[in-house]
C-alpha atoms as a PDB file:
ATOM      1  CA  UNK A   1     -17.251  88.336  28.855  1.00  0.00           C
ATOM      2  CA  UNK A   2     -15.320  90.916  30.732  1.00  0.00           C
ATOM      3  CA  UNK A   3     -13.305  92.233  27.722  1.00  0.00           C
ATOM      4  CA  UNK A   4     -16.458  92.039  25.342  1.00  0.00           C
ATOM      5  CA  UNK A   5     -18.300  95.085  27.511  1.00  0.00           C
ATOM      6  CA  UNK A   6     -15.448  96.921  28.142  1.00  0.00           C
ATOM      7  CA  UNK A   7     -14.679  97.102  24.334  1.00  0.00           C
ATOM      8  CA  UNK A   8     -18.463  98.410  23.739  1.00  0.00           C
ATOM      9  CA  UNK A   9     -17.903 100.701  26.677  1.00  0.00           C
ATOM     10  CA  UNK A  10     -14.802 101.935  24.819  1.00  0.00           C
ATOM     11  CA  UNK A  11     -16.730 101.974  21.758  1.00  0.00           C
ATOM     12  CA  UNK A  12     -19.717 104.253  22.794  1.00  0.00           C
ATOM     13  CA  UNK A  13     -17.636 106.738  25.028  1.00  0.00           C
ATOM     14  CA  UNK A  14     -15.388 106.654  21.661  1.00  0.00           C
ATOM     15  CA  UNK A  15     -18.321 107.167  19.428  1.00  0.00           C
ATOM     16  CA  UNK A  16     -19.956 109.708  22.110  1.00  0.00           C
ATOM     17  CA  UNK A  17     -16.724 112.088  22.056  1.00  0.00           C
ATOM     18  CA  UNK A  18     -16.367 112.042  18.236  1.00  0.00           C
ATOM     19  CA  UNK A  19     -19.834 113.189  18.171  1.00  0.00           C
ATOM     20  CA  UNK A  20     -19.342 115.791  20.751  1.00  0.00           C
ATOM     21  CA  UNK A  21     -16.230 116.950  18.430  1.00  0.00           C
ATOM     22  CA  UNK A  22     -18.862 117.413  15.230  1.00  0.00           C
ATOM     23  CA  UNK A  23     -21.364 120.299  17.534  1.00  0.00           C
ATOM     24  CA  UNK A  24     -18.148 122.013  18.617  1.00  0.00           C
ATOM     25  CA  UNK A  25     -17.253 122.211  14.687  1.00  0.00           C
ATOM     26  CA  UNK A  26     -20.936 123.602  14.258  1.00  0.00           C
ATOM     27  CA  UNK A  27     -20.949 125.918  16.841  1.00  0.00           C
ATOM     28  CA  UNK A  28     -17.287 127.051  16.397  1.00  0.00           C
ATOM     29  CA  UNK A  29     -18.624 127.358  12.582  1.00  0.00           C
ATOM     30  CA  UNK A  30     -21.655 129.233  13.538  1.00  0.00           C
ATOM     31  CA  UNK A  31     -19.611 131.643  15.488  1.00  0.00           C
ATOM     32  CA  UNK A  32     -16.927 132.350  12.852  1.00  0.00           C
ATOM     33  CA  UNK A  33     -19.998 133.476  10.792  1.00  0.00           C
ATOM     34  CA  UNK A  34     -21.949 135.624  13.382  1.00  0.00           C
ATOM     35  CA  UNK A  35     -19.166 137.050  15.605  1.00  0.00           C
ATOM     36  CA  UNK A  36     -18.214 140.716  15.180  1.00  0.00           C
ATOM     37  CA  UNK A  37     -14.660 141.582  15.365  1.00  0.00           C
ATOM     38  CA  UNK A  38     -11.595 139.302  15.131  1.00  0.00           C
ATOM     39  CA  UNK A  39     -10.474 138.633  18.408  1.00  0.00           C
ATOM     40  CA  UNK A  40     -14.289 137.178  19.340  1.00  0.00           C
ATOM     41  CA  UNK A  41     -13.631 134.818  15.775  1.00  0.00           C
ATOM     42  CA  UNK A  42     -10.164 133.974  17.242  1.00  0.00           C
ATOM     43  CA  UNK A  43     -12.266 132.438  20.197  1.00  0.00           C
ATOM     44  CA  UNK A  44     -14.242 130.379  18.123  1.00  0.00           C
ATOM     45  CA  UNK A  45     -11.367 129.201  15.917  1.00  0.00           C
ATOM     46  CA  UNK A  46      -9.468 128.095  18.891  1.00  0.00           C
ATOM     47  CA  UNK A  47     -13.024 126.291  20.111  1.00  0.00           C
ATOM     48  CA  UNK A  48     -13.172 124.409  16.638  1.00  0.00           C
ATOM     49  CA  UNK A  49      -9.720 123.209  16.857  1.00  0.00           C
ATOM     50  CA  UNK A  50      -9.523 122.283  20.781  1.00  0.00           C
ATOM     51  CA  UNK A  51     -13.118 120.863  21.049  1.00  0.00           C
ATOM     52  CA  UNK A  52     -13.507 119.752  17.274  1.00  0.00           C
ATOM     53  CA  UNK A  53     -10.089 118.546  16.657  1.00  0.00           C
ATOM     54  CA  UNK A  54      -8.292 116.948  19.702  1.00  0.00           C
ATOM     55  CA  UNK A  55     -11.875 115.750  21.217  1.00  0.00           C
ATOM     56  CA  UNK A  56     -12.713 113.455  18.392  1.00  0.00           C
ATOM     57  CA  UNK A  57      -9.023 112.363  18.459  1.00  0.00           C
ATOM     58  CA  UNK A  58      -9.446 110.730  21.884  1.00  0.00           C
ATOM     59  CA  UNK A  59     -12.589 109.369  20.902  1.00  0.00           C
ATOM     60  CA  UNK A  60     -10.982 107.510  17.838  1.00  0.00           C
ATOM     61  CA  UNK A  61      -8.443 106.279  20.299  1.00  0.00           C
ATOM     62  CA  UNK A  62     -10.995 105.056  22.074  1.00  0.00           C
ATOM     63  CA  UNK A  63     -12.999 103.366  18.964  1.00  0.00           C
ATOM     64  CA  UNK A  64      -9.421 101.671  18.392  1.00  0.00           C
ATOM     65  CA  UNK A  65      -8.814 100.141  21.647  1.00  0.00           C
ATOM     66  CA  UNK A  66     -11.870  98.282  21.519  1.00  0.00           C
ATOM     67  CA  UNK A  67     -11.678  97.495  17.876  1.00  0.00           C
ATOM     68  CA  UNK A  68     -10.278  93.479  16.971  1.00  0.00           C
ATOM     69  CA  UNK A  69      -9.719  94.200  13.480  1.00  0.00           C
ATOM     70  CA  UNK A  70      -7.091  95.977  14.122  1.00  0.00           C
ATOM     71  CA  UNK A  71      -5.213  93.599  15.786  1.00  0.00           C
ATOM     72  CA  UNK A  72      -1.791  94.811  17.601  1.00  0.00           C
ATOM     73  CA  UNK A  73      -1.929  97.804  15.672  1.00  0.00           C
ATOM     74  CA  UNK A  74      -4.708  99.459  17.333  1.00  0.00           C
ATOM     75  CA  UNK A  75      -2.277 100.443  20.351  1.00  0.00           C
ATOM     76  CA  UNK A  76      -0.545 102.360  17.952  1.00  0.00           C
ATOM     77  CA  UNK A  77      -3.251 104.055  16.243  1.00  0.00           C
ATOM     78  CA  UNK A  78      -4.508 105.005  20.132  1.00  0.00           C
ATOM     79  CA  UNK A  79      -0.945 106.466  21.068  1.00  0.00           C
ATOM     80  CA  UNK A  80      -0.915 108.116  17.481  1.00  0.00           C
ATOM     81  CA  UNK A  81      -4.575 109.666  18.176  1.00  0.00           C
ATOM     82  CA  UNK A  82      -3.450 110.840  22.017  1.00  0.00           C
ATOM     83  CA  UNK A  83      -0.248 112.197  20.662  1.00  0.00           C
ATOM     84  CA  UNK A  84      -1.604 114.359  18.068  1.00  0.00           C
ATOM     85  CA  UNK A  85      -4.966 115.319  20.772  1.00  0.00           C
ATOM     86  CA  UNK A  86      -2.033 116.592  23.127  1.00  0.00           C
ATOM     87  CA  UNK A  87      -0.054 118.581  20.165  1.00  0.00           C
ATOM     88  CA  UNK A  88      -3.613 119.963  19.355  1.00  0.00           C
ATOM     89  CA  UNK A  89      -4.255 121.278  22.983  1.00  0.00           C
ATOM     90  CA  UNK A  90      -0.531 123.075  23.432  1.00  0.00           C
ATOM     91  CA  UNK A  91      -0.643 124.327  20.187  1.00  0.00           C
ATOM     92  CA  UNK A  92      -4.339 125.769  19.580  1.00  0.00           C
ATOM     93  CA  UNK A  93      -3.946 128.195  22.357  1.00  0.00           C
ATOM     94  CA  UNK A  94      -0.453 129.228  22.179  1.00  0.00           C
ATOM     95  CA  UNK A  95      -1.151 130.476  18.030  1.00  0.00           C
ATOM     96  CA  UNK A  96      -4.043 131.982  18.962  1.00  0.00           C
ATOM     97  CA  UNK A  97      -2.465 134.322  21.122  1.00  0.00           C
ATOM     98  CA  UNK A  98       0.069 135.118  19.192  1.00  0.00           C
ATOM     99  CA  UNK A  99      -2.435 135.786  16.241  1.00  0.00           C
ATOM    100  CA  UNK A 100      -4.128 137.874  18.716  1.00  0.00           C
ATOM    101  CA  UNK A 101      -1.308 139.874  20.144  1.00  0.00           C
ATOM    102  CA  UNK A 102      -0.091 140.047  16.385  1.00  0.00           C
ATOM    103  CA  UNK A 103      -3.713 141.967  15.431  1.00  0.00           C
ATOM    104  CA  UNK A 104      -3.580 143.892  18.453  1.00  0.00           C
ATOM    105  CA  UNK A 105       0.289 145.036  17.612  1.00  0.00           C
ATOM    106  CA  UNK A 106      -1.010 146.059  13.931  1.00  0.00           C
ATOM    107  CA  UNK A 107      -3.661 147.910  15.873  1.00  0.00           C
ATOM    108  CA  UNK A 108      -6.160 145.760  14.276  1.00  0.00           C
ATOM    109  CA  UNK A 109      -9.223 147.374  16.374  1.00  0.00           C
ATOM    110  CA  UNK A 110     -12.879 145.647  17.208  1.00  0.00           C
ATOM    111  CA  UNK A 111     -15.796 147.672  15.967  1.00  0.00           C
ATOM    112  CA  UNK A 112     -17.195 148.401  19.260  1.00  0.00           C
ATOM    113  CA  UNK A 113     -15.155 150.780  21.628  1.00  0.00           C
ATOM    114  CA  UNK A 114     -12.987 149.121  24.098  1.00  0.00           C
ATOM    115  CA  UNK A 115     -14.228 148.687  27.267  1.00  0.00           C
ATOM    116  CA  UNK A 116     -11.186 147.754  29.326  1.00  0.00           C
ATOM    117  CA  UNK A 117      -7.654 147.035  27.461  1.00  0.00           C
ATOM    118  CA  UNK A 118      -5.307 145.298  29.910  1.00  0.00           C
ATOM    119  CA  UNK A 119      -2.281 145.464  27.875  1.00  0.00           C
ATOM    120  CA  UNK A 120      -2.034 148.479  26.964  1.00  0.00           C
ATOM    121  CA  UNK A 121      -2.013 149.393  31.198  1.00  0.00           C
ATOM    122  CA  UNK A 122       0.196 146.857  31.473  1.00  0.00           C
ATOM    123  CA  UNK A 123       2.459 148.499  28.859  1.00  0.00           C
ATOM    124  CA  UNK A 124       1.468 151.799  30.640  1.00  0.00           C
ATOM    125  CA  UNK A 125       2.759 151.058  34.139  1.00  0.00           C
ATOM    126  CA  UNK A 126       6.150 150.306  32.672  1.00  0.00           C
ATOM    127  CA  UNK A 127       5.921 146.106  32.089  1.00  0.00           C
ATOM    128  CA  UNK A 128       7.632 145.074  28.953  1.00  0.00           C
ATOM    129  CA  UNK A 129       6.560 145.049  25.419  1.00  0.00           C
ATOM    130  CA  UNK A 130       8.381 142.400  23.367  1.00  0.00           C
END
């Protein structure tokens, strides 16, 4: 009786985070297609691919824990969906900055005038540029 609720707990969170994944694929799509400049549409790349990737990844974990047709494999199709989640989050971030600070190297400028640039006082007070 126990295990039956817990799986449909684990099966409605599951089902409840995949959907959550789908609107941040919407609104990071949204965004690519009304943002200005590229640095705002690096923002909503990175959104789509934290909350749309590695968010529905946990929640297919999730659907496979409490899944019985599975069997013993749906332990390793959870650690395979948390693994991947996890590459996901430390990867997302770290090539969008790079992207960024590669547009911002090539002098890749936003359309509006910048209000406050914090590497280039950075570079300006003598820290290091790589």
């Amino acid at each position: 009786m126990v295990n039956a609720v817990i799986d449909h707990v684990l099966l409605y969170v599951g089902m409840t985070l995949v959907s959550i994944g789908a609107a941040y694929d919407v609104i990071a799509g949204i965004g690519m297609i009304r943002f200005p400049n590229f640095y705002v549409r690096l923002h909503a790349a990175t959104i789509g691919a934290v909350g749309g990737a590695a968010l529905p990844l946990v929640g297919v974990a999730l659907i496979a824990l409490a899944s019985d047709q599975l069997g013993s494999y749906r332990f390793g199709v959870c650690m395979v969906c948390l693994l991947t989640a996890v590459a996901i989050l430390i990867t997302a971030p770290t090539g969008s900055h790079i992207l960024a600070y590669a547009a911002y190297k090539a002098r890749a400028s936003p359309r509006e005038p910048c209000v406050h640039d914090a590497l280039r006082n950075f570079i300006k007070e003598g820290g290091e540029e790589e």
